[in-house]
Protein backbone atom coordinates (compact mmCIF):
# COMPACT_ATOMS: atom_id res chain seq x y z
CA UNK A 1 -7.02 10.86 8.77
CA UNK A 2 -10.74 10.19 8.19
CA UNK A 3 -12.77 7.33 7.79
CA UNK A 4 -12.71 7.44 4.27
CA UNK A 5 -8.90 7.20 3.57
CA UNK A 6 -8.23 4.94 6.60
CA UNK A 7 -11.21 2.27 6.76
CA UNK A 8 -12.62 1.40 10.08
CA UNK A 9 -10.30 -1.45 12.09
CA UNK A 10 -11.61 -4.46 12.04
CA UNK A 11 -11.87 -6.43 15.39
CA UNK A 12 -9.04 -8.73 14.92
CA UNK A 13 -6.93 -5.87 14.43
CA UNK A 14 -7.53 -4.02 17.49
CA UNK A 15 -4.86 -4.10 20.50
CA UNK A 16 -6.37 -4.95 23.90
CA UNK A 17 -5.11 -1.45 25.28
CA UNK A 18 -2.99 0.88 24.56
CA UNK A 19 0.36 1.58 26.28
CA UNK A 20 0.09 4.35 28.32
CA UNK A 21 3.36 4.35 30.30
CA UNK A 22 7.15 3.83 29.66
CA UNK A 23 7.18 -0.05 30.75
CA UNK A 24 4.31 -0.46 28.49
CA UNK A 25 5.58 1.33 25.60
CA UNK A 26 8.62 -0.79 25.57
CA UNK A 27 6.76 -4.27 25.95
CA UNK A 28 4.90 -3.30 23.25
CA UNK A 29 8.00 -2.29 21.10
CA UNK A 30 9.53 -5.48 22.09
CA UNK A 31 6.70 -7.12 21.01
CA UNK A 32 6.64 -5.30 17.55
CA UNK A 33 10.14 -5.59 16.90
CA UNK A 34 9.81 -9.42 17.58
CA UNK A 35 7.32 -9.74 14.76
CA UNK A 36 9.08 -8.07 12.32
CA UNK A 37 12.42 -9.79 13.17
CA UNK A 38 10.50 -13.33 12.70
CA UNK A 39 8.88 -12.17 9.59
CA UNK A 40 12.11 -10.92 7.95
CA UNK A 41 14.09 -14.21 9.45
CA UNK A 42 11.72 -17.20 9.40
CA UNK A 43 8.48 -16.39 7.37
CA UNK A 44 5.05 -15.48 8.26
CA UNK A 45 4.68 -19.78 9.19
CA UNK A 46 6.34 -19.27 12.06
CA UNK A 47 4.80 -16.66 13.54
CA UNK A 48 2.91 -17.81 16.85
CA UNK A 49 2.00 -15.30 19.76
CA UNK A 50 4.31 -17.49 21.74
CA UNK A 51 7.42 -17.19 19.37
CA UNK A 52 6.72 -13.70 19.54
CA UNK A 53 7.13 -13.44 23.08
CA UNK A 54 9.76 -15.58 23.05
CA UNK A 55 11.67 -13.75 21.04
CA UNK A 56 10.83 -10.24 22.32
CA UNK A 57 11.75 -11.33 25.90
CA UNK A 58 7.97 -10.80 27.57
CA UNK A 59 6.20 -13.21 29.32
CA UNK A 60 3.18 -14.36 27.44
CA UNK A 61 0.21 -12.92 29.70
CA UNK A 62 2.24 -9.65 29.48
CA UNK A 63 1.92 -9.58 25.55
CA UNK A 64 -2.01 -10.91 26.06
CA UNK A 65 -2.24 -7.36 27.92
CA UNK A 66 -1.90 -5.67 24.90
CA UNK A 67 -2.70 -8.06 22.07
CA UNK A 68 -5.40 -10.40 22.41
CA UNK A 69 -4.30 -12.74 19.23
CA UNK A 70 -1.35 -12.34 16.72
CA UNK A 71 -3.67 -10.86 13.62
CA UNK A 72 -3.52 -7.10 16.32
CA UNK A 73 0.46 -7.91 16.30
CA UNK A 74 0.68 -7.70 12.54
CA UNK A 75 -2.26 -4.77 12.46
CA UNK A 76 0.79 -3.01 14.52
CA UNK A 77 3.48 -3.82 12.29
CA UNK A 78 1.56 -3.39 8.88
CA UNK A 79 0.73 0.63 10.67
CA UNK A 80 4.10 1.24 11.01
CA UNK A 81 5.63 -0.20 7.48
CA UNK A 82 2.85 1.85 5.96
CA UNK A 83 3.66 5.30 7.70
CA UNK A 84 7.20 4.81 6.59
CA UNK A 85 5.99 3.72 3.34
CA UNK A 86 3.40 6.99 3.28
CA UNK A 87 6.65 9.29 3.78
CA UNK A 88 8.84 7.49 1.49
CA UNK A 89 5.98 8.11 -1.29
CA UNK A 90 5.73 11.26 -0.73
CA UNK A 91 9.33 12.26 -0.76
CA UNK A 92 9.20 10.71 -4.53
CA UNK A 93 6.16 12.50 -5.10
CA UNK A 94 7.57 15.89 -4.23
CA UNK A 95 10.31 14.95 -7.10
CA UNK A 96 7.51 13.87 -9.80
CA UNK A 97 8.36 17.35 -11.64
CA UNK A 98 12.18 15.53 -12.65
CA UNK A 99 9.29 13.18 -14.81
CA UNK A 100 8.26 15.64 -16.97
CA UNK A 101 11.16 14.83 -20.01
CA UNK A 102 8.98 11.25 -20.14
CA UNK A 103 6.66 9.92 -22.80
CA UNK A 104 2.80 10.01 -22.23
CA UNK A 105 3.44 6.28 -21.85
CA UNK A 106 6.23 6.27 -19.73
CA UNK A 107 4.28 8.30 -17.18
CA UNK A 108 1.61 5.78 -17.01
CA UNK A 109 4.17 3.25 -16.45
CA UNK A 110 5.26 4.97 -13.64
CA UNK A 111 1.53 4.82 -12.02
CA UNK A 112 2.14 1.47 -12.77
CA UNK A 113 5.09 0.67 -11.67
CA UNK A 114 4.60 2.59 -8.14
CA UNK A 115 1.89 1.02 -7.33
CA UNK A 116 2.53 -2.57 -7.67
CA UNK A 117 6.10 -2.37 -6.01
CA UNK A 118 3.63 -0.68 -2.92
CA UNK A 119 1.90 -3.77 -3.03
CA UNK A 120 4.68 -5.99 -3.65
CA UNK A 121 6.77 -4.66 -0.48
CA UNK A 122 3.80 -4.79 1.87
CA UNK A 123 3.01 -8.66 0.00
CA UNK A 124 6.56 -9.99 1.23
CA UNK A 125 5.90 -9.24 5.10
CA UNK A 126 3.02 -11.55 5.12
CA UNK A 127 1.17 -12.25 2.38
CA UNK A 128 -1.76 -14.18 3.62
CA UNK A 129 -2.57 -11.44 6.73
CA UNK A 130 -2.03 -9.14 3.91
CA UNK A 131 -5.00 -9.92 1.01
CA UNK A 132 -7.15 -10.77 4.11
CA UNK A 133 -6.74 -7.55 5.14
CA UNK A 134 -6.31 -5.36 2.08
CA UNK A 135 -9.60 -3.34 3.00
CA UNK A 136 -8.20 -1.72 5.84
CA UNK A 137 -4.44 -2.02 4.68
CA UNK A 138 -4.30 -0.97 1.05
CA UNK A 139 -2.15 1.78 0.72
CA UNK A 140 -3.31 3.81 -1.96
CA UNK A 141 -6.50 4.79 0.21
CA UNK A 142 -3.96 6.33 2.43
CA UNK A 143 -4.34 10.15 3.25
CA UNK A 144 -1.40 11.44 2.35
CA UNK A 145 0.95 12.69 5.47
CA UNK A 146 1.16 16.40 3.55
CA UNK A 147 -3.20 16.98 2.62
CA UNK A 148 -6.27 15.55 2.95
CA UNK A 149 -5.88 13.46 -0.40
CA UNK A 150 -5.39 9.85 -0.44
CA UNK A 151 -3.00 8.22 -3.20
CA UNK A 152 -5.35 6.96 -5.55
CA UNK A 153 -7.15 10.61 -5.60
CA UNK A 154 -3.99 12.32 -6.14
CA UNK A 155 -2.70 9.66 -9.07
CA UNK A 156 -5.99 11.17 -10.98
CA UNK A 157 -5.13 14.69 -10.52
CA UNK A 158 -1.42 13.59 -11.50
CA UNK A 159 -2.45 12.15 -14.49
CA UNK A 160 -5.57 14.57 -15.82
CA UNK A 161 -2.28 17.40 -15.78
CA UNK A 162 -0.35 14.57 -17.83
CA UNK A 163 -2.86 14.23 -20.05
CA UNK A 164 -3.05 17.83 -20.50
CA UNK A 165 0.54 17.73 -21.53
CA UNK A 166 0.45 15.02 -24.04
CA UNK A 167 -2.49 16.43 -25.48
CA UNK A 168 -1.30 15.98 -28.96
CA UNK A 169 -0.51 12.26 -28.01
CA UNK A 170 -4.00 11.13 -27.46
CA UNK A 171 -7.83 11.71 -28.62
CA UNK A 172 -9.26 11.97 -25.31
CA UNK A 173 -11.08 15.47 -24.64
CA UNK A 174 -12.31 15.29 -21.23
CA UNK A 175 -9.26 15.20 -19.11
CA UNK A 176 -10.71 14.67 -15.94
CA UNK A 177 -13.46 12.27 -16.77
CA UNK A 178 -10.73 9.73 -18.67
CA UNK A 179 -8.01 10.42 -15.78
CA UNK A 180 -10.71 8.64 -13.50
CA UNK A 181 -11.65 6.21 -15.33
CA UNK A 182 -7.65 5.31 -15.94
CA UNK A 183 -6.86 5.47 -12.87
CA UNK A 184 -9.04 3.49 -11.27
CA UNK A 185 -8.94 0.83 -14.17
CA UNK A 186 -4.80 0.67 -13.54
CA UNK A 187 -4.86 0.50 -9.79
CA UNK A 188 -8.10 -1.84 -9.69
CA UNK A 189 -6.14 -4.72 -12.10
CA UNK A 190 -3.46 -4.15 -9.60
CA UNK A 191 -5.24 -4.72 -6.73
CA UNK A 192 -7.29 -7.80 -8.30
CA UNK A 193 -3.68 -9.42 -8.98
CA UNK A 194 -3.05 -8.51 -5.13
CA UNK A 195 -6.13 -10.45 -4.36
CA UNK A 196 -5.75 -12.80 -6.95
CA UNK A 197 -2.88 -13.89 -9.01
CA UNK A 198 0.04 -11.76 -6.72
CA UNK A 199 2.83 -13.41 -8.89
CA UNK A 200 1.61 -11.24 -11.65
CA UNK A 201 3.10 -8.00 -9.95
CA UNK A 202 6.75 -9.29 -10.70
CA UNK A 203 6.22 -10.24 -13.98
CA UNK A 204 6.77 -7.57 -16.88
CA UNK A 205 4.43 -8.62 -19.08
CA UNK A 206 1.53 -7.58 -16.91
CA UNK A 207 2.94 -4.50 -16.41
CA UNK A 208 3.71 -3.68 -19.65
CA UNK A 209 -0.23 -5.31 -20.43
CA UNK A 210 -1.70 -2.81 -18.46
CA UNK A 211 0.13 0.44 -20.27
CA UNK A 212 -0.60 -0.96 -23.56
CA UNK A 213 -4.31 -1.27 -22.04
CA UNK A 214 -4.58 2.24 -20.98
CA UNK A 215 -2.76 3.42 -24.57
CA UNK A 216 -5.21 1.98 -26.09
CA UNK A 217 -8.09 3.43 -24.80
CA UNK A 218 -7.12 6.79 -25.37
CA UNK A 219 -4.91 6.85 -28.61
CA UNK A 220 -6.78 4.07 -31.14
CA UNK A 221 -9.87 5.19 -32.86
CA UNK A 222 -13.52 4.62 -31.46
C-alpha cells in the first residue's frame, strides 16, 4: 500500500512498539478487543486508557508499553474495521456486474449509497476520533486488497463504463473527463457532510439531492 492510498500516520496514532512475541501479541489483542467492546457497549465517552486496561485484564504500564495514549488504541481498532471493511467492499464489488439491469440513475445511487453507509459504519465507532482523523482514515483512499487502485479511483473507472452504457441517457461526450469530475463531486459532498453536518448521511433527502445533482449535470441542456 503506498503513501498515496494510505496517508502517512500521524503521531498520535503511532503504537509505542510493536509486539514482537506471543505474550505481546495477546496484550495487545486484549487491549484491542477491550476498545472495541467499550465502544460497542458504553460509547466512545467512556473510553479512558485505564477502562481499557481494566477491561482487557492488563496492568496499565503494560498497555503504556505499547500505546502511549488512547488516540494509537483507536488508530488500532479503526486498521482493523477498515481491512474487514476493504474485503467486504470488494466482495460486493466483484458482484457489481448483477447491477447492470439498473437505470443510469440508479447506478449513481449506488456510488452514493456505498459510500456514505462506509462512512456511516466507521462514524458509529467513534465519531469524534473519526472526522479528526478522516485524512489518514477515509476509506475510499484505500488501495484496494485485489490492485494498486484505491476506491475513489476505481468508482471513476466504474462509472466512465456506466456512462458508456447509458450513452443515450445523457449529453455528456467525454466519458472520462465527466466520470472525474462526478465522482469526485459525489464523494467530496459526502465527505464534507462527514466533516460537517454527519446527520445528513441518514437522511434520504441528501441522498437523493446528490443523484438529482449529478443528473443534472449531464442530462439538462447547457
Amino acid at each position: 500500500m503506498n503513501e498515496r492510498e494510505k496517508p502517512e500516520i500521524r503521531p498520535a496514532l503511532e503504537p509505542r512498539q510493536q509486539p514482537r512475541q506471543r505474550r505481546s501479541r495477546e496484550i495487545v489483542d486484549a487491549v484491542q478487543q477491550a476498545c472495541m467492546r467499550i465502544l460497542e457497549e458504553e460509547g466512545p465517552d467512556a473510553l479512558t486508557t485505564n477502562h481499557i486496561a481494566e477491561v482487557a485484564g492488563v496492568g496499565i504500564a503494560s498497555l503504556y508499553r505499547y500505546f502511549p495514549n488512547k488516540e494509537s488504541i483507536l488508530g488500532r481498532v479503526f486498521e482493523e474495521q477498515l481491512a474487514l471493511e476493504n474485503q467486504a467492499h470488494l466482495e460486493r464489488w466483484q458482484k457489481n456486474k448483477e447491477l447492470d439491469p439498473l437505470s443510469l440513475r440508479e447506478k449513481i445511487r449506488v456510488i452514493v449509497d456505498v459510500n456514505a453507509d462506509h462512512h456511516l459504519r466507521l462514524l458509529a465507532l467513534a465519531p469524534d476520533f473519526y472526522r479528526s482523523y478522516l485524512d489518514h482514515l477515509d476509506p475510499t483512499a484505500r488501495e484496494r486488497p485485489d490492485r494498486p487502485l484505491n476506491w475513489k479511483e476505481t468508482a471513476e473507472i466504474w462509472l466512465r463504463e456506466v456512462l458508456e452504457q447509458h450513452r443515450d441517457e445523457h449529453h455528456a461526450n467525454e466519458f472520462a473527463g465527466t466520470a472525474f469530475m462526478l465522482t469526485r463531486a459525489l464523494l467530496g459532498a459526502i465527505r464534507s457532510a462527514v466533516e460537517e453536518r454527519p446527520e445528513l448521511l441518514e437522511g434520504e433527502s441528501f441522498r437523493r439531492d446528490l443523484v438529482s445533482m449529478a443528473m443534472r449535470a449531464i442530462t439538462e441542456p447547457d
